[in-house]
PDB file of N, CA and C in Angstrom:
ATOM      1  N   UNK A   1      -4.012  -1.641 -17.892  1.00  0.00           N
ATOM      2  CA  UNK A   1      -4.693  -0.549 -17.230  1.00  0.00           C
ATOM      3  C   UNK A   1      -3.909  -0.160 -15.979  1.00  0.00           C
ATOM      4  N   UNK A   2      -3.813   0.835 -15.482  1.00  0.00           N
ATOM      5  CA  UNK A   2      -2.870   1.221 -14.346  1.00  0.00           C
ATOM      6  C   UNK A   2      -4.251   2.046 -13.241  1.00  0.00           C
ATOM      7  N   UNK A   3      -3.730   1.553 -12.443  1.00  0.00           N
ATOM      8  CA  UNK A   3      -4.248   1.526 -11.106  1.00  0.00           C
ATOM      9  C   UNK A   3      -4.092   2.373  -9.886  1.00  0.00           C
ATOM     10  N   UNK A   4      -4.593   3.536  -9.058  1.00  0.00           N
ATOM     11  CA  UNK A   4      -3.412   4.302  -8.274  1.00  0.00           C
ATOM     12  C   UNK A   4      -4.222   3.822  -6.441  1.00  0.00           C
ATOM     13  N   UNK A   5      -3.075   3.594  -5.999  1.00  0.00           N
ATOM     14  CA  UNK A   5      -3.144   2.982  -4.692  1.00  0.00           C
ATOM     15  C   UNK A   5      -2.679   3.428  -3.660  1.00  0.00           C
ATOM     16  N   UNK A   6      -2.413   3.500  -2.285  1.00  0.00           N
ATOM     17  CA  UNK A   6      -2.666   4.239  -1.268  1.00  0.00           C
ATOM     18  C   UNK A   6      -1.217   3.305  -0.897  1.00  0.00           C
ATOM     19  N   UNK A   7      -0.251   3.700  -0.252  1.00  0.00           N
ATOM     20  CA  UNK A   7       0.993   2.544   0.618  1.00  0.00           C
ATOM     21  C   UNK A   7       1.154   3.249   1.760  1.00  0.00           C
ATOM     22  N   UNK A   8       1.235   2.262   2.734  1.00  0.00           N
ATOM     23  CA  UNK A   8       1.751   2.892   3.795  1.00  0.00           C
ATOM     24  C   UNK A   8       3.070   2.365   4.419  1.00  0.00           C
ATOM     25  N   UNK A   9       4.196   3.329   4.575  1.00  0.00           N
ATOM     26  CA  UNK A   9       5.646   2.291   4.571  1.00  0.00           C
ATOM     27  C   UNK A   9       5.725   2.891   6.054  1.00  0.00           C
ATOM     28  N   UNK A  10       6.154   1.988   6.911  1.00  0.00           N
ATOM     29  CA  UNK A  10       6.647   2.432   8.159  1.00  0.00           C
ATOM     30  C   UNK A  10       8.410   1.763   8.368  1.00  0.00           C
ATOM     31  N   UNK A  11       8.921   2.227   9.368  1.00  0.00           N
ATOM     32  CA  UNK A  11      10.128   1.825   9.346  1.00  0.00           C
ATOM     33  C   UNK A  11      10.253   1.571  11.095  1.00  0.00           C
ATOM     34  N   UNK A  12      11.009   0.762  11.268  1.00  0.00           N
ATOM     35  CA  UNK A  12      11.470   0.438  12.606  1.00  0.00           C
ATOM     36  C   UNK A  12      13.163  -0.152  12.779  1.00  0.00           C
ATOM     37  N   UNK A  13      13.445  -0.893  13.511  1.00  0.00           N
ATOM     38  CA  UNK A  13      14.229  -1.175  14.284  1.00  0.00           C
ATOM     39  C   UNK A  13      14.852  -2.403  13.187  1.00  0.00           C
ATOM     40  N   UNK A  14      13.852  -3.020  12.505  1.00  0.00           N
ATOM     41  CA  UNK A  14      13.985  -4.514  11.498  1.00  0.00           C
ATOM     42  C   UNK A  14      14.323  -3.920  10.261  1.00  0.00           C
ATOM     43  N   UNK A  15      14.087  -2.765  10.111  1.00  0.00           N
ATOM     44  CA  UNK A  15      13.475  -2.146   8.392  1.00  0.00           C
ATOM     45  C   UNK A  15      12.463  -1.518   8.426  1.00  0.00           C
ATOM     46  N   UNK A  16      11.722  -2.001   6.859  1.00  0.00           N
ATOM     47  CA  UNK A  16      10.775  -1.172   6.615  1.00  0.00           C
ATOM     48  C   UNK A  16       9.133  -2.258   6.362  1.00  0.00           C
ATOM     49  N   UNK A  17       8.256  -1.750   6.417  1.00  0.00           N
ATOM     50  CA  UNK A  17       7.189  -2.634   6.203  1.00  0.00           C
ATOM     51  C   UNK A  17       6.124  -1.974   5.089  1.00  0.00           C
ATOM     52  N   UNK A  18       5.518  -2.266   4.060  1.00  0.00           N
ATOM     53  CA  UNK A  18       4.417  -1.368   3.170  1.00  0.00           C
ATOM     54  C   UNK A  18       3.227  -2.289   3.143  1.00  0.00           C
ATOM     55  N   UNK A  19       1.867  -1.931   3.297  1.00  0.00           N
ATOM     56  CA  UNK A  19       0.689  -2.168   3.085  1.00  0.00           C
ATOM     57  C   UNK A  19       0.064  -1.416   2.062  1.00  0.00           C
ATOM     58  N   UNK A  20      -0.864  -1.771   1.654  1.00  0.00           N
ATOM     59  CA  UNK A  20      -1.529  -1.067   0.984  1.00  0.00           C
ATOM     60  C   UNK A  20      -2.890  -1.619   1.344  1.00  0.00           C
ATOM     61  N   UNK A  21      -4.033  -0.033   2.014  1.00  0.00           N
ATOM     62  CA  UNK A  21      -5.264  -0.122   2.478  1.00  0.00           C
ATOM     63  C   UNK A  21      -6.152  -0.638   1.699  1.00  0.00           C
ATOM     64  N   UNK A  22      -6.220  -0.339   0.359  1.00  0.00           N
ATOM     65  CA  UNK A  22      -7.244  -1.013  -0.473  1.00  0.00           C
ATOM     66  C   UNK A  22      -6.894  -2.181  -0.329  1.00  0.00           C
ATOM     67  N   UNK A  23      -6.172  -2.882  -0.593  1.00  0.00           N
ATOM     68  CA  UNK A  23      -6.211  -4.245  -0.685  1.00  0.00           C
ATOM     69  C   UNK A  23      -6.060  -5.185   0.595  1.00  0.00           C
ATOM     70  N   UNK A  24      -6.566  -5.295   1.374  1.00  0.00           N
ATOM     71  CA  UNK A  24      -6.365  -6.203   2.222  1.00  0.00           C
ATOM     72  C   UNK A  24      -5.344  -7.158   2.205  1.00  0.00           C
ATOM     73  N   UNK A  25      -4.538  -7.433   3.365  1.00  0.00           N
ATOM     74  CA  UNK A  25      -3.560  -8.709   3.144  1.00  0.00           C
ATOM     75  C   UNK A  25      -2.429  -7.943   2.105  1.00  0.00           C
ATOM     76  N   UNK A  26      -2.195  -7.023   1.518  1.00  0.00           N
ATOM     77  CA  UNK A  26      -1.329  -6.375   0.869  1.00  0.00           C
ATOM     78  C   UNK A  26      -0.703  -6.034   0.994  1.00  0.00           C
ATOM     79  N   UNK A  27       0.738  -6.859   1.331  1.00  0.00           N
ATOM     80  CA  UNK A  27       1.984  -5.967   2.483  1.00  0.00           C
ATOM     81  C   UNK A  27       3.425  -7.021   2.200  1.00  0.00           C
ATOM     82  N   UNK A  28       4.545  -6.207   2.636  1.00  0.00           N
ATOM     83  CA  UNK A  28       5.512  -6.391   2.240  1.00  0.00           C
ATOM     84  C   UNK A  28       6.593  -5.816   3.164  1.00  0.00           C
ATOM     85  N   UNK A  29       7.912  -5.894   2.795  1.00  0.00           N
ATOM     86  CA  UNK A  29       8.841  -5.601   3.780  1.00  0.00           C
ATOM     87  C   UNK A  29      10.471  -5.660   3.125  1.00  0.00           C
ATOM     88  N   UNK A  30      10.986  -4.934   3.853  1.00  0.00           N
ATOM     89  CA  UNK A  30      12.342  -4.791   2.748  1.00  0.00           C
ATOM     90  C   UNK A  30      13.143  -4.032   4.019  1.00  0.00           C
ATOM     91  N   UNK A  31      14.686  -4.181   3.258  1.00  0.00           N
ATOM     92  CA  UNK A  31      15.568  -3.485   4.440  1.00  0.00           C
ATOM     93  C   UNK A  31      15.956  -2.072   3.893  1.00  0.00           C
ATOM     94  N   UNK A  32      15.638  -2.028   3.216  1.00  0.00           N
ATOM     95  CA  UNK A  32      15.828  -0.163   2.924  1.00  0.00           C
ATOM     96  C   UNK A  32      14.481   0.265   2.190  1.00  0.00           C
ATOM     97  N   UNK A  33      14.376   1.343   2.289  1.00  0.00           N
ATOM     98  CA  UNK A  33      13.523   2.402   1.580  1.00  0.00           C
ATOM     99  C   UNK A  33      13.137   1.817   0.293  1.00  0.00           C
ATOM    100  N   UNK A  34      14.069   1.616  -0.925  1.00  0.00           N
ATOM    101  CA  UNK A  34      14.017   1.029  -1.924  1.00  0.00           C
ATOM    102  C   UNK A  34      13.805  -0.374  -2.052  1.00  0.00           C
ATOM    103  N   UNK A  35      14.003  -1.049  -1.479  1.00  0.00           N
ATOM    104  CA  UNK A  35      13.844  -2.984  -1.479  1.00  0.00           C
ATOM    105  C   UNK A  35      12.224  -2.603  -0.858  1.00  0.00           C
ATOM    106  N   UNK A  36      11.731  -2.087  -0.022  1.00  0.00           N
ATOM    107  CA  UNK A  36      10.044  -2.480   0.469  1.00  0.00           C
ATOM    108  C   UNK A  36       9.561  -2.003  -0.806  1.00  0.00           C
ATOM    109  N   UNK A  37       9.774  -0.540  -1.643  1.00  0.00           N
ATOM    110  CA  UNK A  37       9.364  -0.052  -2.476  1.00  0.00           C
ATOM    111  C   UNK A  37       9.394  -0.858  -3.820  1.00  0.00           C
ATOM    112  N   UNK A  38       9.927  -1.767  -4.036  1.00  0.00           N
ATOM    113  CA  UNK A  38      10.406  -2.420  -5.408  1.00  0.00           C
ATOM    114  C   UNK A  38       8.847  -3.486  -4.619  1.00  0.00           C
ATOM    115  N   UNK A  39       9.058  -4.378  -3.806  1.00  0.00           N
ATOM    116  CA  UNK A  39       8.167  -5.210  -3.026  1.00  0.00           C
ATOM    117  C   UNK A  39       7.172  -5.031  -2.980  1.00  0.00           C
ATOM    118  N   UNK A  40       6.786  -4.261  -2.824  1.00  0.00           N
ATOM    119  CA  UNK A  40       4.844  -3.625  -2.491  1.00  0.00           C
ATOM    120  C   UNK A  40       4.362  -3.625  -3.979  1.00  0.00           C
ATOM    121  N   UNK A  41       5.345  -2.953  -4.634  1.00  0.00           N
ATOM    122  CA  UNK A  41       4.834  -2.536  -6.369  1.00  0.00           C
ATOM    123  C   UNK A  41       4.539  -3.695  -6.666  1.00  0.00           C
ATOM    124  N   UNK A  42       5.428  -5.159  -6.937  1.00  0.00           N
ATOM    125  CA  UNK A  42       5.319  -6.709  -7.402  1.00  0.00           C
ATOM    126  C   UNK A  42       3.801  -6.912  -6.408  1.00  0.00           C
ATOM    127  N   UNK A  43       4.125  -6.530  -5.448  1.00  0.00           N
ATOM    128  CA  UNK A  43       2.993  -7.193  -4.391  1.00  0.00           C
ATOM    129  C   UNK A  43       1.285  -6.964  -4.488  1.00  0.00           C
ATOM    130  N   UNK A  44       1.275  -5.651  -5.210  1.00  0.00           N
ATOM    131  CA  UNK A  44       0.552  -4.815  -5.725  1.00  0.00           C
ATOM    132  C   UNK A  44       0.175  -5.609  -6.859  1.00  0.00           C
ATOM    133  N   UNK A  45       0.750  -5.378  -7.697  1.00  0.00           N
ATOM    134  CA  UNK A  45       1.067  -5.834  -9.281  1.00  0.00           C
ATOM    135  C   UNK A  45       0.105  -7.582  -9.474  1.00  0.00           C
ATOM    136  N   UNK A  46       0.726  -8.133  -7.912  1.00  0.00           N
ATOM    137  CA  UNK A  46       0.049  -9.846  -8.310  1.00  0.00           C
ATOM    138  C   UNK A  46      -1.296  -9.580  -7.541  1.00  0.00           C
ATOM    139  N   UNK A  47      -1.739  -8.767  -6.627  1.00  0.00           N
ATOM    140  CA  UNK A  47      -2.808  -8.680  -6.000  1.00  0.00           C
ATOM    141  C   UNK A  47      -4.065  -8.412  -7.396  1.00  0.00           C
ATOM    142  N   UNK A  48      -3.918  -7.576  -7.818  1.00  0.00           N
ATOM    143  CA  UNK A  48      -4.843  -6.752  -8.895  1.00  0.00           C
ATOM    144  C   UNK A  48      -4.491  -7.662  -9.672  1.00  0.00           C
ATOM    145  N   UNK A  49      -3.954  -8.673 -10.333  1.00  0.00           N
ATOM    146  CA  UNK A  49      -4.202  -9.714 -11.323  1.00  0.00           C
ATOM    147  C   UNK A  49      -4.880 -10.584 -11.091  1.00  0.00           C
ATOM    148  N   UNK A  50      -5.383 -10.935  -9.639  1.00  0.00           N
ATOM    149  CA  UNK A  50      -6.361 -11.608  -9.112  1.00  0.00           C
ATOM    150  C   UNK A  50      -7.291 -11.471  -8.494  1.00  0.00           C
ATOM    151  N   UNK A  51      -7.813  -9.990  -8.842  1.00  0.00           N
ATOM    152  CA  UNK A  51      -9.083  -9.624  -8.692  1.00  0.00           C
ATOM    153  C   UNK A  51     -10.337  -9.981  -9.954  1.00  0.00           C
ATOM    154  N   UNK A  52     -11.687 -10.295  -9.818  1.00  0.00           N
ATOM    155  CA  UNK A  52     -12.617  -9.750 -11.148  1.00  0.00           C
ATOM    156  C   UNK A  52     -12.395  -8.755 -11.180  1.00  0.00           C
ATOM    157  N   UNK A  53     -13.019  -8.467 -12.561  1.00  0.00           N
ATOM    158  CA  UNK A  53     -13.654  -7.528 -13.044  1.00  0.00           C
ATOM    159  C   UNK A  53     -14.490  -6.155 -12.308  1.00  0.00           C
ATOM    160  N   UNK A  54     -15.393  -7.076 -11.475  1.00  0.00           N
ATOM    161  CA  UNK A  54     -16.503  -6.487 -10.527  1.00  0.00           C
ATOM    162  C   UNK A  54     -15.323  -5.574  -9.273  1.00  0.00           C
ATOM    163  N   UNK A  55     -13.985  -6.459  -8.709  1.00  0.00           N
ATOM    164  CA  UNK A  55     -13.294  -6.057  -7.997  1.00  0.00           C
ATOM    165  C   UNK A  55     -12.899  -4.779  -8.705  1.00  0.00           C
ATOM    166  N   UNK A  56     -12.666  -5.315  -9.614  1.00  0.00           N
ATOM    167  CA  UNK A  56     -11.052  -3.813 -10.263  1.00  0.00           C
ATOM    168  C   UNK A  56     -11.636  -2.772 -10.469  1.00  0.00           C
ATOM    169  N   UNK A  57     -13.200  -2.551 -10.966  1.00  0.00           N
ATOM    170  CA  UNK A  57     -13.905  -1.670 -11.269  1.00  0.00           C
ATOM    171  C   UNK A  57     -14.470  -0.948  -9.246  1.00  0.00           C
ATOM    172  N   UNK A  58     -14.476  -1.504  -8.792  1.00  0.00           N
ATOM    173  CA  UNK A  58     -14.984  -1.335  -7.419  1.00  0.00           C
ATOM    174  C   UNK A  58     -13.338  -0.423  -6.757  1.00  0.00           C
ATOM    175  N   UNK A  59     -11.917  -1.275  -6.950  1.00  0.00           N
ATOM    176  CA  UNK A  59     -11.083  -0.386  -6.674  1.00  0.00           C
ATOM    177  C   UNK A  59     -10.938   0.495  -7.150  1.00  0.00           C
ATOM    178  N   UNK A  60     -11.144   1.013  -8.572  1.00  0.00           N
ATOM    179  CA  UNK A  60     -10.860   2.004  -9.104  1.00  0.00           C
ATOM    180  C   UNK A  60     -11.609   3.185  -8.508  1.00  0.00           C
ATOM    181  N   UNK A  61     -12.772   3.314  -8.043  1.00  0.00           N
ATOM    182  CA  UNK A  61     -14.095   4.369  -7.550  1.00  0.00           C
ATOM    183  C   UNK A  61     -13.358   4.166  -5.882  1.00  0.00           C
ATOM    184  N   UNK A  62     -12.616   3.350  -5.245  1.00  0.00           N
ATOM    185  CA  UNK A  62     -12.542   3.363  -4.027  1.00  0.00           C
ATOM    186  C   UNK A  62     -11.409   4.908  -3.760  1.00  0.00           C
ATOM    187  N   UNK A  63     -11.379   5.968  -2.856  1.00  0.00           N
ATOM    188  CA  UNK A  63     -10.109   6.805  -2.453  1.00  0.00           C
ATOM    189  C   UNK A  63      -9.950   6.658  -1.208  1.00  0.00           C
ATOM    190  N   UNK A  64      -8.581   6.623  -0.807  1.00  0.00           N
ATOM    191  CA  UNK A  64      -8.187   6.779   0.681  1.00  0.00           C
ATOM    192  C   UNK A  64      -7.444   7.990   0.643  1.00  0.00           C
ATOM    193  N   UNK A  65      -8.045   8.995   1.225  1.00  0.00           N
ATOM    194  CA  UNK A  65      -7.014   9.835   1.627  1.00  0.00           C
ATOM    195  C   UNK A  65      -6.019  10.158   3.279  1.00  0.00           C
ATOM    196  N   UNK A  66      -4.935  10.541   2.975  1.00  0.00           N
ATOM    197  CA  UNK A  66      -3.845  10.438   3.933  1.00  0.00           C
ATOM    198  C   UNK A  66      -3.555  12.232   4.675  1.00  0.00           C
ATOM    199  N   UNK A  67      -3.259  11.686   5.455  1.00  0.00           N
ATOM    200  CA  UNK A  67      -2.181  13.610   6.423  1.00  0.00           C
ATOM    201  C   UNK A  67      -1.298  13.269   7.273  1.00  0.00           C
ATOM    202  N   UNK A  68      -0.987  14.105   7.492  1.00  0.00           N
ATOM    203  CA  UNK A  68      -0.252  14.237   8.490  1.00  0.00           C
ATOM    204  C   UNK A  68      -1.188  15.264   9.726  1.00  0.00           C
ATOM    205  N   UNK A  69      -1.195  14.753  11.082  1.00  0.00           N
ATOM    206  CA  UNK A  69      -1.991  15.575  11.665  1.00  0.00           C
ATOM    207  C   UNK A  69      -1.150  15.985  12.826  1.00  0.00           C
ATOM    208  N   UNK A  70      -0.824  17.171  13.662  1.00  0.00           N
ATOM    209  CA  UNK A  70       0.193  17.145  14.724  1.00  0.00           C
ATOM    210  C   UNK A  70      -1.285  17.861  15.812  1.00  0.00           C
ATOM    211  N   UNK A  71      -0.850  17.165  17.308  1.00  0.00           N
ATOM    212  CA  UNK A  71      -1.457  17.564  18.077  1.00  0.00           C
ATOM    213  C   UNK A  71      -0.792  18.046  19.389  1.00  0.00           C
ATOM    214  N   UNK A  72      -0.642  18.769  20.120  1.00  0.00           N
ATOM    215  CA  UNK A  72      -0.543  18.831  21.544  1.00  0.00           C
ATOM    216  C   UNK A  72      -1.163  18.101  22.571  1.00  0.00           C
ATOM    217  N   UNK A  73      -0.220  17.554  23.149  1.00  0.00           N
ATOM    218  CA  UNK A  73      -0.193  17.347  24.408  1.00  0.00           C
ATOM    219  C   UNK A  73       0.030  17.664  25.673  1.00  0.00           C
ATOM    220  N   UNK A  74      -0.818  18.069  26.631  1.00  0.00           N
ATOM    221  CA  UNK A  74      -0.494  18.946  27.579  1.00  0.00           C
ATOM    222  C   UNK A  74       0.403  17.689  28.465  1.00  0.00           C
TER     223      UNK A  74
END
């Protein structure tokens, strides 16, 4: 069954870091764009194999939605 999930990759000074909001504790890290991205997916991948039933059905109905928001500052 395939699953669609929310990541959030930030990047700094070390690399890169990915979470993912639904899942708590769901996070990962890599030195390029592609290595966090390969990481989160596995990371992803073993999280949801160790959920119930009751869980997987509960993530599936869960949405996070994302933006981008720009504001001024005086």
């Amino acid at each position: 069954m395939a699953y669609k999930v929310s990541i959030v990759i930030e990047k700094d000074e070390y690399g890169y870091y990915a979470y993912c909001p639904e899942l708590p504790g769901c996070q990962s890290q890599g030195d390029s764009l592609e290595e966090v991205q390969t990481h989160i997916k596995e990371a992803v991948e073993i999280y949801i194999e160790t959920l119930s039933n009751s869980e997987k059905q509960a993530l599936q109905n869960k949405e996070i939605l994302t933006m981008i928001l720009e504001v001024k500052v005086a």
